[in-house]
N, C-alpha and C. Protein backbone atom coordinates (compact mmCIF):
# COMPACT_ATOMS: atom_id res chain seq x y z
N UNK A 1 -13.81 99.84 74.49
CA UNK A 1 -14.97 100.68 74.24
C UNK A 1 -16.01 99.96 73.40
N UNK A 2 -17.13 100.69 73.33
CA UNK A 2 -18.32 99.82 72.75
C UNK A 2 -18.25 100.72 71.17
N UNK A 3 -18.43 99.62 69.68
CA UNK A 3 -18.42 100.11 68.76
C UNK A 3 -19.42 100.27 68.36
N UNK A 4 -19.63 101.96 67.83
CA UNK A 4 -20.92 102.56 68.03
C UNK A 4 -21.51 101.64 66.51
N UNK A 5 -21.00 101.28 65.51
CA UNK A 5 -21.71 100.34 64.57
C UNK A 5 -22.11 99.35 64.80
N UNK A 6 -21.61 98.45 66.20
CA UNK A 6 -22.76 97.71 66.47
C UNK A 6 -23.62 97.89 67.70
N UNK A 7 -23.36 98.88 68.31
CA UNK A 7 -24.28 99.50 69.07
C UNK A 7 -26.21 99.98 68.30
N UNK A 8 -25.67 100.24 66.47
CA UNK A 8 -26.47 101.14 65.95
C UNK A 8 -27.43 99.99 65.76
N UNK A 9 -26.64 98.98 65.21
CA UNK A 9 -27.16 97.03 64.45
C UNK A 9 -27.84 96.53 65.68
N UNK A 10 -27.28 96.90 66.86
CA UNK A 10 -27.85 96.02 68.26
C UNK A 10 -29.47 96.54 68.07
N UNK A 11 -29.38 98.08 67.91
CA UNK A 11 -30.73 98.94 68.01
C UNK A 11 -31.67 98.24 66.71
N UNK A 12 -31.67 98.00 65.60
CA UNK A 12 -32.51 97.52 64.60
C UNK A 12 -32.61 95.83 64.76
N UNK A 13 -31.87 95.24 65.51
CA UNK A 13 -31.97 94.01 66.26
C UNK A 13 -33.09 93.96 66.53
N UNK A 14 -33.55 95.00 67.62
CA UNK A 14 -34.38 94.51 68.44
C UNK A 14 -35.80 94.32 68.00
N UNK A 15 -35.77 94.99 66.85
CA UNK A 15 -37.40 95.05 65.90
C UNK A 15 -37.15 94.13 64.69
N UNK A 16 -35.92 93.44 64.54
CA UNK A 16 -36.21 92.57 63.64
C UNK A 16 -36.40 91.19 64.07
N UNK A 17 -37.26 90.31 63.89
CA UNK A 17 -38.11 89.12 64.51
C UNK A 17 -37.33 88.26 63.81
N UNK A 18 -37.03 88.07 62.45
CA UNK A 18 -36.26 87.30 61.96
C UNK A 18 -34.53 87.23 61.45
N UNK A 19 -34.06 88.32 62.22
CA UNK A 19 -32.72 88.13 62.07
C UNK A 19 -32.59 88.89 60.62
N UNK A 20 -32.96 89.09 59.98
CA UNK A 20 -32.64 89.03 57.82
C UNK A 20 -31.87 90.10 58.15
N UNK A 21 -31.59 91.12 58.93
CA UNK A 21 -30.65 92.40 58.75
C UNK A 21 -31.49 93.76 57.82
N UNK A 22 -32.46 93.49 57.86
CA UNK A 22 -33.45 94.14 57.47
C UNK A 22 -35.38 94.24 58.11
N UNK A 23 -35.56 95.03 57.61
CA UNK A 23 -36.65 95.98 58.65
C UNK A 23 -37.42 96.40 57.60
N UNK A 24 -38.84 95.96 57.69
CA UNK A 24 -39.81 96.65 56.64
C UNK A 24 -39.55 97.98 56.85
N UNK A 25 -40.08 98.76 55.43
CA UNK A 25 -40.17 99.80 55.37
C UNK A 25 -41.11 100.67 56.20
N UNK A 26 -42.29 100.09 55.70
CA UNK A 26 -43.48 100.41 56.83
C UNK A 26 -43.54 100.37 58.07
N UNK A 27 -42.76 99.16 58.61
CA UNK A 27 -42.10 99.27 59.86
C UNK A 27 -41.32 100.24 60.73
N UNK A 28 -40.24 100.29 60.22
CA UNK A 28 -39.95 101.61 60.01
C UNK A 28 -40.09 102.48 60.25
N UNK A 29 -41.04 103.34 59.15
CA UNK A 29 -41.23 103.73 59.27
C UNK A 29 -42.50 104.49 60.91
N UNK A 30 -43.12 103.16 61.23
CA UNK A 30 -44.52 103.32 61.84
C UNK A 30 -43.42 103.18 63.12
N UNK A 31 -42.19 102.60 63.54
CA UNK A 31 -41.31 102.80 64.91
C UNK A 31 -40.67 104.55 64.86
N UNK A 32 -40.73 104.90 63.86
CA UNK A 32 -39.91 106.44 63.61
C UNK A 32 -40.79 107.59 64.01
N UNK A 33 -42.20 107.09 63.99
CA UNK A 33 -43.32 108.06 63.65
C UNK A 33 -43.85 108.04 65.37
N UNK A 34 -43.56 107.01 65.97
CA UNK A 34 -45.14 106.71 67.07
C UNK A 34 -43.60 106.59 68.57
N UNK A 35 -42.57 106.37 68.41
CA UNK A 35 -41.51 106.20 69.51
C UNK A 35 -40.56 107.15 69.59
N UNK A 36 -39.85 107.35 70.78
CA UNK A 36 -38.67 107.78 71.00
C UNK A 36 -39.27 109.73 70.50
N UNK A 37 -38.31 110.23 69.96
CA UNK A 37 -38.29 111.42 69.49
C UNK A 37 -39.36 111.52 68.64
N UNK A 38 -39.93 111.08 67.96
CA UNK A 38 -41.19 110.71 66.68
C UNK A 38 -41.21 112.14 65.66
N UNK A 39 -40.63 111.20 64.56
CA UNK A 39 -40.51 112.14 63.30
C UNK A 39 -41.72 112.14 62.62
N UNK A 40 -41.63 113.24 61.83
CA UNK A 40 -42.91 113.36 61.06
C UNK A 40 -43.30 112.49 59.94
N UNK A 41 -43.60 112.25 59.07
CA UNK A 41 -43.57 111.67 57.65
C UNK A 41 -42.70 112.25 56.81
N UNK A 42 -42.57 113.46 56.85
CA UNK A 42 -41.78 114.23 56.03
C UNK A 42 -40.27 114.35 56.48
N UNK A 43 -40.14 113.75 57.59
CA UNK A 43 -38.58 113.82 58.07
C UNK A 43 -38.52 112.48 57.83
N UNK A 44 -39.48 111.48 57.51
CA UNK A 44 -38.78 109.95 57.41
C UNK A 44 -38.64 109.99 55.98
N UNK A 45 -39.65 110.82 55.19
CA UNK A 45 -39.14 110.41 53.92
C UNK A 45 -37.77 111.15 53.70
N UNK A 46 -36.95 112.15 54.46
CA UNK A 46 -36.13 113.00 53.97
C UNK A 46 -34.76 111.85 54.47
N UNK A 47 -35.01 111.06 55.61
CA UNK A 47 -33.75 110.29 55.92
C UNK A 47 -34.15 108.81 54.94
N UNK A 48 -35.27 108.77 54.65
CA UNK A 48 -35.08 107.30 53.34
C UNK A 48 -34.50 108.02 52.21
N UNK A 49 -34.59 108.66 52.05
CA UNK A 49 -34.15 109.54 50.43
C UNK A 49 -33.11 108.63 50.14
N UNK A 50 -31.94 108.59 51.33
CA UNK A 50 -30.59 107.84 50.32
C UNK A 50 -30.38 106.21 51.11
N UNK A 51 -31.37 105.93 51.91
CA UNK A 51 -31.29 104.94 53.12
C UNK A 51 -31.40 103.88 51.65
N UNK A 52 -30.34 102.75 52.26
CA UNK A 52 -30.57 101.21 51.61
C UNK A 52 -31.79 100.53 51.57
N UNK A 53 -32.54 101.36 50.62
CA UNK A 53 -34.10 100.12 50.67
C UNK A 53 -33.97 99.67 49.70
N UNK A 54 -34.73 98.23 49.48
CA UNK A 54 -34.45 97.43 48.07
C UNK A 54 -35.74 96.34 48.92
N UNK A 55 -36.74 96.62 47.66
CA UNK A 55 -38.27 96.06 47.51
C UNK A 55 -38.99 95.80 48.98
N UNK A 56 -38.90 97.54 49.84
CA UNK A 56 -39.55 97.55 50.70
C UNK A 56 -38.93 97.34 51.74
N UNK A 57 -37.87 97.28 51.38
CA UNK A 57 -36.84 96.84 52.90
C UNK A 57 -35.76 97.49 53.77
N UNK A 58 -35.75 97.66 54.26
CA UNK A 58 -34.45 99.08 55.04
C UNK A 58 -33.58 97.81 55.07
N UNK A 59 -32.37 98.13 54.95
CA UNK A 59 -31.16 97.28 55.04
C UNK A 59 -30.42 97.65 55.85
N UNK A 60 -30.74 97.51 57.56
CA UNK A 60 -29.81 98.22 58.63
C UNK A 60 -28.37 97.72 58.39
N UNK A 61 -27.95 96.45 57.69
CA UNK A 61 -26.48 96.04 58.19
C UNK A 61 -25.71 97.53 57.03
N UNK A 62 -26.35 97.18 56.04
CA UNK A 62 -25.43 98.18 54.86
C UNK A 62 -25.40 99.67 55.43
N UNK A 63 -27.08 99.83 55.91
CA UNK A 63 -27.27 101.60 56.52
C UNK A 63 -26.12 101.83 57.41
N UNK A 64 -25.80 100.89 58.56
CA UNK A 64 -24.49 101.40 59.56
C UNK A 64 -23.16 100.98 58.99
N UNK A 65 -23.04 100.47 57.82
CA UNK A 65 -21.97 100.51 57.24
C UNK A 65 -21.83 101.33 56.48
N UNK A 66 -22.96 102.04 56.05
CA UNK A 66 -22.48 103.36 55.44
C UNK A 66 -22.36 104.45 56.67
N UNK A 67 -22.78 104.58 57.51
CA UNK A 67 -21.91 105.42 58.66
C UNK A 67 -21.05 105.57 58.64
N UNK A 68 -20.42 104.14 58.83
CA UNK A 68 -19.51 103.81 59.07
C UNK A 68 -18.61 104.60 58.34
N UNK A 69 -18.64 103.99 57.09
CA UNK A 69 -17.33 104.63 55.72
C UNK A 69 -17.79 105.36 54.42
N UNK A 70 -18.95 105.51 54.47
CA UNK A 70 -20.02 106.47 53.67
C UNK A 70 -20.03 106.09 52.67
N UNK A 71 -20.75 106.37 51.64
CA UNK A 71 -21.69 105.75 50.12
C UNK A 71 -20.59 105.72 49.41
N UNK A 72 -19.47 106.35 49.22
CA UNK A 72 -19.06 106.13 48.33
C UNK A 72 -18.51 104.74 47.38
N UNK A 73 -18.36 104.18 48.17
CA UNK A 73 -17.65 102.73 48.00
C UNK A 73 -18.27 102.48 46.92
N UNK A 74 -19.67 101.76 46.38
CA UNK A 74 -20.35 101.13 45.86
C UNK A 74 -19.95 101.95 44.29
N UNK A 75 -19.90 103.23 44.18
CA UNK A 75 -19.97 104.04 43.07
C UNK A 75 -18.47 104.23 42.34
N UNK A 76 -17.29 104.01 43.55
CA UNK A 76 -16.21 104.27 43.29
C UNK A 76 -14.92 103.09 42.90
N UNK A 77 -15.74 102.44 43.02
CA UNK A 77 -14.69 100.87 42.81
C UNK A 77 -14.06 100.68 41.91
C-alpha cells in the first residue's frame, strides 16, 4: 500500500523548488487561498495556529510527522 505520510510529503514536494522540506509561509499560504478547495484567510490562519513554522517557514517534513504520531513528542520527552 501507498504510505499516506509520504503521499502527504510527495504533495508539498511539488511546490518546493529547492528540496529544504519547507514551504514559505506566504506561499502557502497564496497555494491554500487561490487552488484546489481554496480556504479563506481565516481558515489558513486557524490550520497555522499549531502548524511547524519557524521564521516564515511551514516545515512539511515535521507537519506530516506530526500526523503521523501527533505533537506530543517534542513536549513529553
Amino acid at each position: 500500500g501507498t504510505d499516506p505520510e509520504e503521499v502527504i510529503r510527495n504533495a508539498f514536494q511539488c511546490f518546493d523548488e529547492d528540496n529544504s522540506g519547507k514551504l514559505s509561509e506566504d506561499r502557502l499560504r497564496e497555494l491554500l487561498t487561490t487552488m484546489g478547495d481554496r480556504y479563506t484567510h481565516e481558515q489558513v490562519d486557524e490550520l497555522f495556529r499549531d502548524a511547524p513554522i519557524k521564521n516564515g517557514y511551514f516545515d512539511y517534513v515535521e507537519f506530516t510527522r506530526m500526523l503521523k504520531h501527533g505533537t506530543k513528542d517534542k513536549d513529553e520527552q
